[in-house]
N, C-alpha and C. Protein backbone atom coordinates (compact mmCIF):
# COMPACT_ATOMS: atom_id res chain seq x y z
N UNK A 1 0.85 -1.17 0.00
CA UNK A 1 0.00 0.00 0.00
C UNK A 1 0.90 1.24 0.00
N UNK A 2 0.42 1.74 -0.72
CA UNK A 2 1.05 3.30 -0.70
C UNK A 2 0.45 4.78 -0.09
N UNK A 3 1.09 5.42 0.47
CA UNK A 3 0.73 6.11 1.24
C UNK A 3 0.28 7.94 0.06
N UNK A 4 -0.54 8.39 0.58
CA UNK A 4 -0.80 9.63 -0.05
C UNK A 4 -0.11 10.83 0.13
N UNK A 5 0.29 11.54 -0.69
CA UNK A 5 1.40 12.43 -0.91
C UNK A 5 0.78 13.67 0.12
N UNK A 6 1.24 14.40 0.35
CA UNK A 6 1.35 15.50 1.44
C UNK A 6 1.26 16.90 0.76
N UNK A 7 1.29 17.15 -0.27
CA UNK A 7 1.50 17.96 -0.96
C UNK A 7 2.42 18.00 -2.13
N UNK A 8 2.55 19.21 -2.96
CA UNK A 8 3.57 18.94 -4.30
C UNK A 8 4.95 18.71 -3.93
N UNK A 9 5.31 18.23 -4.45
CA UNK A 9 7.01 17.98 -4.72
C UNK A 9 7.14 18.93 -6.27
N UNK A 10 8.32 19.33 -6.06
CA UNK A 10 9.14 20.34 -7.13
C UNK A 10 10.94 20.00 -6.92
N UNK A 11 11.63 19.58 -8.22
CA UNK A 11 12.68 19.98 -8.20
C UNK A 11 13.36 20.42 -9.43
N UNK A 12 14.03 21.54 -9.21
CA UNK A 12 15.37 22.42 -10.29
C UNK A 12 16.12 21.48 -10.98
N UNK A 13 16.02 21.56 -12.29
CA UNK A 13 16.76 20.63 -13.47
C UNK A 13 17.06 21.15 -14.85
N UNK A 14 18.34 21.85 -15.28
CA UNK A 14 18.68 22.65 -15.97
C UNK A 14 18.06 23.51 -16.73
N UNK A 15 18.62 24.59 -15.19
CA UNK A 15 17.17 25.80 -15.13
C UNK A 15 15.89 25.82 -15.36
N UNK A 16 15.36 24.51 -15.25
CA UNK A 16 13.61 25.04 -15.30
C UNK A 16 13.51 24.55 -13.72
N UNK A 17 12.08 24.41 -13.40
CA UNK A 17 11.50 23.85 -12.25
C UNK A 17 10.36 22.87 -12.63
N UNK A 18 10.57 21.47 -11.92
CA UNK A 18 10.35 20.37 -12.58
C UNK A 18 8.98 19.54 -11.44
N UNK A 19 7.93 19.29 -11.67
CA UNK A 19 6.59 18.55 -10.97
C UNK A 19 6.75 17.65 -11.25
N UNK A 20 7.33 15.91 -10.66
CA UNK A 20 6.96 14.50 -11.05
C UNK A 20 5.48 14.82 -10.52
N UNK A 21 4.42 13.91 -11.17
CA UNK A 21 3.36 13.19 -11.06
C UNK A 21 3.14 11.77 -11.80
N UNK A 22 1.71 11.31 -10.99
CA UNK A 22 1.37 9.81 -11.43
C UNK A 22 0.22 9.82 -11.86
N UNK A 23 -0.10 8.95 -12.86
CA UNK A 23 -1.07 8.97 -14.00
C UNK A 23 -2.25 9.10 -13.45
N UNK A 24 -3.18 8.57 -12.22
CA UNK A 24 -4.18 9.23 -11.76
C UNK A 24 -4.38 10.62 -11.75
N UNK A 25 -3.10 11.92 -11.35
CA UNK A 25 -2.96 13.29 -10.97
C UNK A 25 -3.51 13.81 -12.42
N UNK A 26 -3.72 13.03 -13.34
CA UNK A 26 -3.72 13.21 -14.71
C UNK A 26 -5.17 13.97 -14.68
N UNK A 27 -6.25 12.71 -14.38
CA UNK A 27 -7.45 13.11 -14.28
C UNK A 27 -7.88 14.58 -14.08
N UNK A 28 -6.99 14.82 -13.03
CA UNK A 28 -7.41 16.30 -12.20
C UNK A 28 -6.61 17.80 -12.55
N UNK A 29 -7.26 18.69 -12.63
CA UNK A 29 -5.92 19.63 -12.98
C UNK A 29 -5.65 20.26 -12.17
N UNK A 30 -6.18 20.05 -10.79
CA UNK A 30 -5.80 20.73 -9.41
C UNK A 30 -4.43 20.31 -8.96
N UNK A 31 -4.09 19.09 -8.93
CA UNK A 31 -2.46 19.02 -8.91
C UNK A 31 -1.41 19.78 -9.40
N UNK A 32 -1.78 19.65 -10.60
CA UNK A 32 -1.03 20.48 -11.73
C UNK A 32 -0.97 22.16 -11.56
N UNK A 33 -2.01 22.17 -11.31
CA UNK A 33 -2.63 24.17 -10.93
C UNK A 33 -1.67 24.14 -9.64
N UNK A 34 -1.64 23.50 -8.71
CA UNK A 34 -0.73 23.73 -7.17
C UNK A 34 0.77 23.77 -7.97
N UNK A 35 1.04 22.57 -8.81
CA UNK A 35 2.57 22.82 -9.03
C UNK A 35 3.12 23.84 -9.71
N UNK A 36 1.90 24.47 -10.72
CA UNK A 36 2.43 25.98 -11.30
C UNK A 36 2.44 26.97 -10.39
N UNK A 37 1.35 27.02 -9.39
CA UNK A 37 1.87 28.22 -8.24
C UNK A 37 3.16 27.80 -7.50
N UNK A 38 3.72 26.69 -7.61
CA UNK A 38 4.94 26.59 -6.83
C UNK A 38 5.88 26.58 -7.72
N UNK A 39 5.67 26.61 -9.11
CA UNK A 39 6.68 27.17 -10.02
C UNK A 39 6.90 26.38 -11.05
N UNK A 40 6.12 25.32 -11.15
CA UNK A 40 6.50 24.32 -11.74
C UNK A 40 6.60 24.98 -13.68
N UNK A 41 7.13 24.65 -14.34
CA UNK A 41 7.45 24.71 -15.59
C UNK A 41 7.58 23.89 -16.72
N UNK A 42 7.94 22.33 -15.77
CA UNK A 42 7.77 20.84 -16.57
C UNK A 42 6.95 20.00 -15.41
N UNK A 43 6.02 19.33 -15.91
CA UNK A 43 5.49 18.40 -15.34
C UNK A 43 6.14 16.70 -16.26
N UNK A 44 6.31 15.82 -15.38
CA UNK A 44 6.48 14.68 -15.58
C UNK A 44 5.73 13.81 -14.60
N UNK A 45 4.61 12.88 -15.83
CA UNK A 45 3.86 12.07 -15.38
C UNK A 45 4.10 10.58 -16.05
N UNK A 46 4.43 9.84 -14.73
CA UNK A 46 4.30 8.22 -14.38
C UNK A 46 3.74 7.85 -14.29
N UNK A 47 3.34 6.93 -15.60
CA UNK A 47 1.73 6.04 -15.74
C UNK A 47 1.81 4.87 -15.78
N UNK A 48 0.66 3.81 -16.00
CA UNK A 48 0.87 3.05 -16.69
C UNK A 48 -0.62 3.03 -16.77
N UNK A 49 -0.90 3.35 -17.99
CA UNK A 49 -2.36 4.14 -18.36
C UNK A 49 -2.77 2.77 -19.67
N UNK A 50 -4.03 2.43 -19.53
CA UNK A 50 -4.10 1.10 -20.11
C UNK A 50 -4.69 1.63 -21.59
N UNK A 51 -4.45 0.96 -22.93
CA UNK A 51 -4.63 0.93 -23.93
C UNK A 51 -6.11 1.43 -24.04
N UNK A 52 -6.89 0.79 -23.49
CA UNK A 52 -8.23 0.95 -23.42
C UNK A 52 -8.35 2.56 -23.28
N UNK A 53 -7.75 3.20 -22.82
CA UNK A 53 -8.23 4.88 -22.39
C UNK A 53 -7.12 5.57 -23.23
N UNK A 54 -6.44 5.25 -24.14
CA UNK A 54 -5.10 5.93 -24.38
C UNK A 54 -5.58 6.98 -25.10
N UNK A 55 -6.40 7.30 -25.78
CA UNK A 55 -7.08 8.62 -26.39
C UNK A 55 -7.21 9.78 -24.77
N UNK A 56 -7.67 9.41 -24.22
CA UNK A 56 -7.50 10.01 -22.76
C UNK A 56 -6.13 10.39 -22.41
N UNK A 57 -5.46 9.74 -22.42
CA UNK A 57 -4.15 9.70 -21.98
C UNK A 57 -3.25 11.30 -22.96
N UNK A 58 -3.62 10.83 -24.25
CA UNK A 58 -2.83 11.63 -24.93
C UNK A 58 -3.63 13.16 -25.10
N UNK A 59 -5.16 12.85 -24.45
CA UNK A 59 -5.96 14.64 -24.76
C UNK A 59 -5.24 15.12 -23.21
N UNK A 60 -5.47 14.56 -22.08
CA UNK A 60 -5.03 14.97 -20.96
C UNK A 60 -3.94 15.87 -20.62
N UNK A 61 -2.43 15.01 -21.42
CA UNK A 61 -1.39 15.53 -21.33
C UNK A 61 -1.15 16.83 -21.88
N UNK A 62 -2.20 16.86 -23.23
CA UNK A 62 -2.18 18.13 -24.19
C UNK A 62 -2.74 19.30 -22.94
N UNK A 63 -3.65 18.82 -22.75
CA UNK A 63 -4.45 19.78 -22.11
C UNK A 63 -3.91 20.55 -20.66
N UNK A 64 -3.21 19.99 -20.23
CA UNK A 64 -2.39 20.04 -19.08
C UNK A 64 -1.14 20.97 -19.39
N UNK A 65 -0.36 20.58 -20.58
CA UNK A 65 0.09 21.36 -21.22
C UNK A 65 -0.03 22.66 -21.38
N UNK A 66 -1.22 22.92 -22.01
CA UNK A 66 -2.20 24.29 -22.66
C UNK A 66 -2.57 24.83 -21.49
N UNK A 67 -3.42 24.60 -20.04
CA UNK A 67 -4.10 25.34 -19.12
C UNK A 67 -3.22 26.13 -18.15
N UNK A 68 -1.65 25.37 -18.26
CA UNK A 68 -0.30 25.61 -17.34
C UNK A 68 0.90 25.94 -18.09
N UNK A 69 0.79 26.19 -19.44
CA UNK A 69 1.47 26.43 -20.44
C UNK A 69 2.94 25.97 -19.58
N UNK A 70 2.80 25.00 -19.50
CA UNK A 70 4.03 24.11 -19.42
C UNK A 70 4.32 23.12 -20.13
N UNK A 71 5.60 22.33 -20.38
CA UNK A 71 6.28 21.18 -21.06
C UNK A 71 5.40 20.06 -19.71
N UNK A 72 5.00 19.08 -20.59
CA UNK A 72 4.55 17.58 -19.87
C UNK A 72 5.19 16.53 -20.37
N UNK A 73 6.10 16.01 -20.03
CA UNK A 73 6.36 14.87 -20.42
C UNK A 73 5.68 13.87 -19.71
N UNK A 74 5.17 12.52 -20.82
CA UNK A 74 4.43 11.87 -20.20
C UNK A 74 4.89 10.23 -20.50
N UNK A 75 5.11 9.76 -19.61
CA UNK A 75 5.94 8.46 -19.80
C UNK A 75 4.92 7.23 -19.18
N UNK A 76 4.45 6.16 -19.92
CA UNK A 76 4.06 4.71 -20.01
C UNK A 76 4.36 3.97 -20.15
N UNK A 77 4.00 2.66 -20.03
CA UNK A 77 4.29 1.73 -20.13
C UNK A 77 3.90 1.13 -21.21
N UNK A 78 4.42 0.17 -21.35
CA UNK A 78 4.02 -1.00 -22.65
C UNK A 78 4.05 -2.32 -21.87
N UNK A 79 3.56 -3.34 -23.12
CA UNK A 79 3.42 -4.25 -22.31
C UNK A 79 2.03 -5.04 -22.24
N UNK A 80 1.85 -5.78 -21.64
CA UNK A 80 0.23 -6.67 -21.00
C UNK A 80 0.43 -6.90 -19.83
N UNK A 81 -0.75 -7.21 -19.06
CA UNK A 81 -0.59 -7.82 -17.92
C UNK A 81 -2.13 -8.79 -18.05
N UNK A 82 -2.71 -9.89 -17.09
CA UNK A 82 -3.84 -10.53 -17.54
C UNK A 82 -4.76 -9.50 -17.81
N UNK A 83 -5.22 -8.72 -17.30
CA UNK A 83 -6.47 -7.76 -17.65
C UNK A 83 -6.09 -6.56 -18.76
N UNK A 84 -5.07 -5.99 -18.83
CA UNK A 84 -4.83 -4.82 -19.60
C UNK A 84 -3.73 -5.02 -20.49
N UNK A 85 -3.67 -4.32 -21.72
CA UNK A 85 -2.99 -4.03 -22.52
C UNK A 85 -2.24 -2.62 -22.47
N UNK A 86 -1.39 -2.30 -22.77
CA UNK A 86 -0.63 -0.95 -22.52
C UNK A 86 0.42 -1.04 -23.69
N UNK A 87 0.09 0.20 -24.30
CA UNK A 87 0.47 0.87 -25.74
C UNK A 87 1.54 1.83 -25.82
N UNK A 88 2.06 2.50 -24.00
CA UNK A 88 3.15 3.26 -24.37
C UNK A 88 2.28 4.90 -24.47
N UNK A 89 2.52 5.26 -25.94
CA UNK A 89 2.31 6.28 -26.31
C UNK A 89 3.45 7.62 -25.35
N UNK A 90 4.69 7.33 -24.88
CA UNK A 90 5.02 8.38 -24.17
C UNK A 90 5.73 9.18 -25.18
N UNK A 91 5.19 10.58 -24.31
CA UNK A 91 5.57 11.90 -25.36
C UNK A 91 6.09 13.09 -24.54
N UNK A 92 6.47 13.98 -25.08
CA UNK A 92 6.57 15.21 -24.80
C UNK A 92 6.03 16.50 -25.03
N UNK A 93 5.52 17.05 -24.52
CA UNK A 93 4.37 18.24 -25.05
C UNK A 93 4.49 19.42 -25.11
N UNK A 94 4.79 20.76 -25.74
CA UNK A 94 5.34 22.03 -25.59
C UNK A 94 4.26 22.77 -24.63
N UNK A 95 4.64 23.47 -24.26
CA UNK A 95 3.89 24.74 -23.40
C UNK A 95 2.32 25.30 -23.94
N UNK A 96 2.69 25.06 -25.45
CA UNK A 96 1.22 25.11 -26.39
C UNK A 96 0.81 24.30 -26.56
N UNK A 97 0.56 23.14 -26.06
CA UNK A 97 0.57 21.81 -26.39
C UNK A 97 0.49 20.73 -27.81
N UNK A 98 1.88 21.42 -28.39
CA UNK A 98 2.54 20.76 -29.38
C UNK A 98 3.31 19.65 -28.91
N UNK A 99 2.96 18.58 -29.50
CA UNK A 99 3.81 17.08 -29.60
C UNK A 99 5.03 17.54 -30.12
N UNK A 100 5.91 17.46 -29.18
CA UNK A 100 7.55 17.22 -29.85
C UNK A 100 8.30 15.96 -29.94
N UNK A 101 7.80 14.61 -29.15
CA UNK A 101 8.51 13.40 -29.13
C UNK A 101 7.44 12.70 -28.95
N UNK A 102 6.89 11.88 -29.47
CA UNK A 102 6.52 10.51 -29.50
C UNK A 102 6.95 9.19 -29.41
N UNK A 103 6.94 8.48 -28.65
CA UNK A 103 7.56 7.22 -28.54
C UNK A 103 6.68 6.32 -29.55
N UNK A 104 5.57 6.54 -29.30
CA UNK A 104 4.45 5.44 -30.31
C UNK A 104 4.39 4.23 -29.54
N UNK A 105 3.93 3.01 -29.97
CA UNK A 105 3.87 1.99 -28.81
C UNK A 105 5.06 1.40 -28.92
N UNK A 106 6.02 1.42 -29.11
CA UNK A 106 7.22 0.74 -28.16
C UNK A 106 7.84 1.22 -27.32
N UNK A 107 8.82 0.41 -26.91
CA UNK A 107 10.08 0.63 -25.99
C UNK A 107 11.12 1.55 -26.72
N UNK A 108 10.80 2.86 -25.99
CA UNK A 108 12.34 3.63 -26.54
C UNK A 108 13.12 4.29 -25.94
N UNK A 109 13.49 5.35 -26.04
CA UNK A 109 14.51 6.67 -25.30
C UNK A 109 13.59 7.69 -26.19
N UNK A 110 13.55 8.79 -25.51
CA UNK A 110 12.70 10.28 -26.65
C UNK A 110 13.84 11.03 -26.20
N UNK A 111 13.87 12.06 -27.06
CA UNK A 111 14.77 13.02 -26.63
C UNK A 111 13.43 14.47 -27.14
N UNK A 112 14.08 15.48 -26.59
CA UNK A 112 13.41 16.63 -26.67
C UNK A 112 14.30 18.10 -26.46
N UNK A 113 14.21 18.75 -26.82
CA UNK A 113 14.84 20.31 -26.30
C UNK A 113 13.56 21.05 -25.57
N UNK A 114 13.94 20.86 -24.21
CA UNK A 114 12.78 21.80 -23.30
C UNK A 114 13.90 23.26 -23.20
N UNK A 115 13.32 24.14 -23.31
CA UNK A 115 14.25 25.65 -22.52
C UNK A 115 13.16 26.51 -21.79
N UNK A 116 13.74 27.04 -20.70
CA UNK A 116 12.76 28.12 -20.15
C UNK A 116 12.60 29.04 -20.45
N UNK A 117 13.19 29.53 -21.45
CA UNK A 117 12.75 30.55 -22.33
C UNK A 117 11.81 30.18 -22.95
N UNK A 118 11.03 29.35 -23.68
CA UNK A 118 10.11 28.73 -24.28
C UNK A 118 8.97 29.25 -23.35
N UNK A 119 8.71 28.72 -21.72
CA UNK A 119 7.80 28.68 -20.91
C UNK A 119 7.52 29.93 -20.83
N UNK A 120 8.71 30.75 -20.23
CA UNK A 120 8.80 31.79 -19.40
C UNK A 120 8.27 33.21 -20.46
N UNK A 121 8.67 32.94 -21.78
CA UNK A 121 8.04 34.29 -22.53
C UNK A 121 7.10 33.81 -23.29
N UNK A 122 5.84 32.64 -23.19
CA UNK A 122 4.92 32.40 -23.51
C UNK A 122 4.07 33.19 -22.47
N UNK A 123 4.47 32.74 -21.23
CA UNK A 123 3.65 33.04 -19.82
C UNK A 123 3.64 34.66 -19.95
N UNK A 124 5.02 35.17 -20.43
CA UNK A 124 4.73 36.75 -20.18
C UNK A 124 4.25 36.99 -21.63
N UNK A 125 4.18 36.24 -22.63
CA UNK A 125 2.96 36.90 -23.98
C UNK A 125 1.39 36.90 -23.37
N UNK A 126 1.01 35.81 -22.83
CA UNK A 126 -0.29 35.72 -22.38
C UNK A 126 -0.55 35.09 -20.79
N UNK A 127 -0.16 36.46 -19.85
CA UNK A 127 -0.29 36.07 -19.10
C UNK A 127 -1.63 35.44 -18.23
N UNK A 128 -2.02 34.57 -18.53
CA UNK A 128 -3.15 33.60 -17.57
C UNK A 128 -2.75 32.69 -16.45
N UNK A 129 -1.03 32.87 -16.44
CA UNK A 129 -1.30 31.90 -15.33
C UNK A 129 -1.16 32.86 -14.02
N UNK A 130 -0.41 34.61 -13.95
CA UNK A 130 -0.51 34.87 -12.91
C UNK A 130 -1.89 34.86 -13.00
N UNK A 131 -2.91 35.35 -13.48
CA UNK A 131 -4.45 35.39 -12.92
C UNK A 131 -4.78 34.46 -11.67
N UNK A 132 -4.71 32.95 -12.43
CA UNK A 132 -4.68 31.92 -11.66
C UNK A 132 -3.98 31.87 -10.41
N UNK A 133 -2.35 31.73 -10.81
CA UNK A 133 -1.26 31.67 -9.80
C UNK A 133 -2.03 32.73 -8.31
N UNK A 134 -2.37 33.59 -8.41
CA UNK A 134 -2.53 34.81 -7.89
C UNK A 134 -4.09 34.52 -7.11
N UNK A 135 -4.20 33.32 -7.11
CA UNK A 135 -6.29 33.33 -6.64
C UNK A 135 -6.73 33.73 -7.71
N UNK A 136 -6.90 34.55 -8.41
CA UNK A 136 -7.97 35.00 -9.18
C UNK A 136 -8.56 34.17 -9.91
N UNK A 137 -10.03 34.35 -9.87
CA UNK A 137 -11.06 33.60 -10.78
C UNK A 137 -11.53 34.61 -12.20
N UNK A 138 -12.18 34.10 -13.13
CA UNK A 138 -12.31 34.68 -14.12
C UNK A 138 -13.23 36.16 -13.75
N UNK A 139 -14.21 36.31 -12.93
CA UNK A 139 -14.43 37.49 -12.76
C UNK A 139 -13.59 38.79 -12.31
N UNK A 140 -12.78 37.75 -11.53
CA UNK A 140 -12.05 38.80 -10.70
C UNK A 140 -11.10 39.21 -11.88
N UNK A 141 -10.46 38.53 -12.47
CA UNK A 141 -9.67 38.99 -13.35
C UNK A 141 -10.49 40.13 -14.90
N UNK A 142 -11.52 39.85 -15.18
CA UNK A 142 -12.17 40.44 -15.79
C UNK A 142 -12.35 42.13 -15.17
N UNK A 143 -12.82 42.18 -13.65
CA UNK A 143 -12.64 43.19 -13.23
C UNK A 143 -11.21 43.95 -13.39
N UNK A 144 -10.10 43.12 -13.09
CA UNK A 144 -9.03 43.90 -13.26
C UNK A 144 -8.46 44.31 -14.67
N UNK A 145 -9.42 44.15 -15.72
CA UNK A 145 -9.54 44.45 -17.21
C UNK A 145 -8.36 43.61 -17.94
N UNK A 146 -7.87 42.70 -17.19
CA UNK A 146 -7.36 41.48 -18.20
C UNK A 146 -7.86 40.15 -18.02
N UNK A 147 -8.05 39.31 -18.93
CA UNK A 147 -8.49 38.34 -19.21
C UNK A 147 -7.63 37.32 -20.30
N UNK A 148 -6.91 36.32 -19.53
CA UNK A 148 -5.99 35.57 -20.21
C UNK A 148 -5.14 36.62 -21.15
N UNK A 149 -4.60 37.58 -21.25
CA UNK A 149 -4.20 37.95 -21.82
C UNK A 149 -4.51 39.28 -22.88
N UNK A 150 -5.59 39.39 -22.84
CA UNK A 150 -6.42 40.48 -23.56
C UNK A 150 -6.98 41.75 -22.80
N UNK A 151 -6.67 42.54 -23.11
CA UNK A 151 -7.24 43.93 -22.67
C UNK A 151 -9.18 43.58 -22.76
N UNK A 152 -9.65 44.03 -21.58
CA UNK A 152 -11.30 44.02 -21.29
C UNK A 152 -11.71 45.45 -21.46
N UNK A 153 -12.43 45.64 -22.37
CA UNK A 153 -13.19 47.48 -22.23
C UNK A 153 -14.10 47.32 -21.32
């Protein structure tokens, strides 16, 4: 049995700031939302996410990507076990959630070029995540006449 995490973990890895997660945290984007207020910039998620849902698997990561305009790398398994099949699919995802590495269903190595420059002057083109980072909900931010990024009349 495994015990439930306590809060985020974050660690520094040539110059960005890095969130491991596990393929359940996937489901939710409240994990993910805590690790960008703590700075996070790459998320890396440990799955082993079964064939049966892998369309899930691969909208999730995008999306996770896009709401935290962060890099996700997302790593699976392959393989069977008696009940499930597992396809892999591990990738890497840009801040816009562009596919940069695909593994496809086998066993491989991906390589990728993450930089924080990538993250860091996306976040200051459209800033939505201080809104977030900051408490703010969409009204509140509407009141303060920005909205993801756009001037509000």
């Amino acid at each position: 049995m495994h015990e439930r995490g306590r809060g985020v973990a974050t660690f520094d890895w040539a110059g960005l700031r890095v969130a491991p997660l596990i393929c359940y945290d996937l489901r939710f984007p409240e994990p993910f939302r805590a690790a960008t207020r703590a700075g996070a910039e790459v998320f890396i998620v440990l799955a082993a996410w079964p064939d049966a849902r892998i369309e899930h698997w691969l909208t999730l990561l995008r999306a996770r990507a896009i709401e935290n305009q962060a890099y996700v790398i997302g790593v699976n398994r392959t393989g069977h076990e008696p009940h499930y099949q597992y396809s892999g699919r591990s990738l890497v995802a840009d801040p816009y959630g562009t596919i940069l590495a695909d593994a496809g269903e086998a066993e491989g190595i991906l390589t990728a070029t993450l930089t924080a420059q990538t993250v860091r002057q996306w976040r200051e083109r459209f800033p939505r995540i201080e809104i977030f980072c900051a408490g703010g909900d969409y009204p509140e931010a509407a009141r303060s006449k920005i909205i993801f990024g756009c001037t509000v009349p």
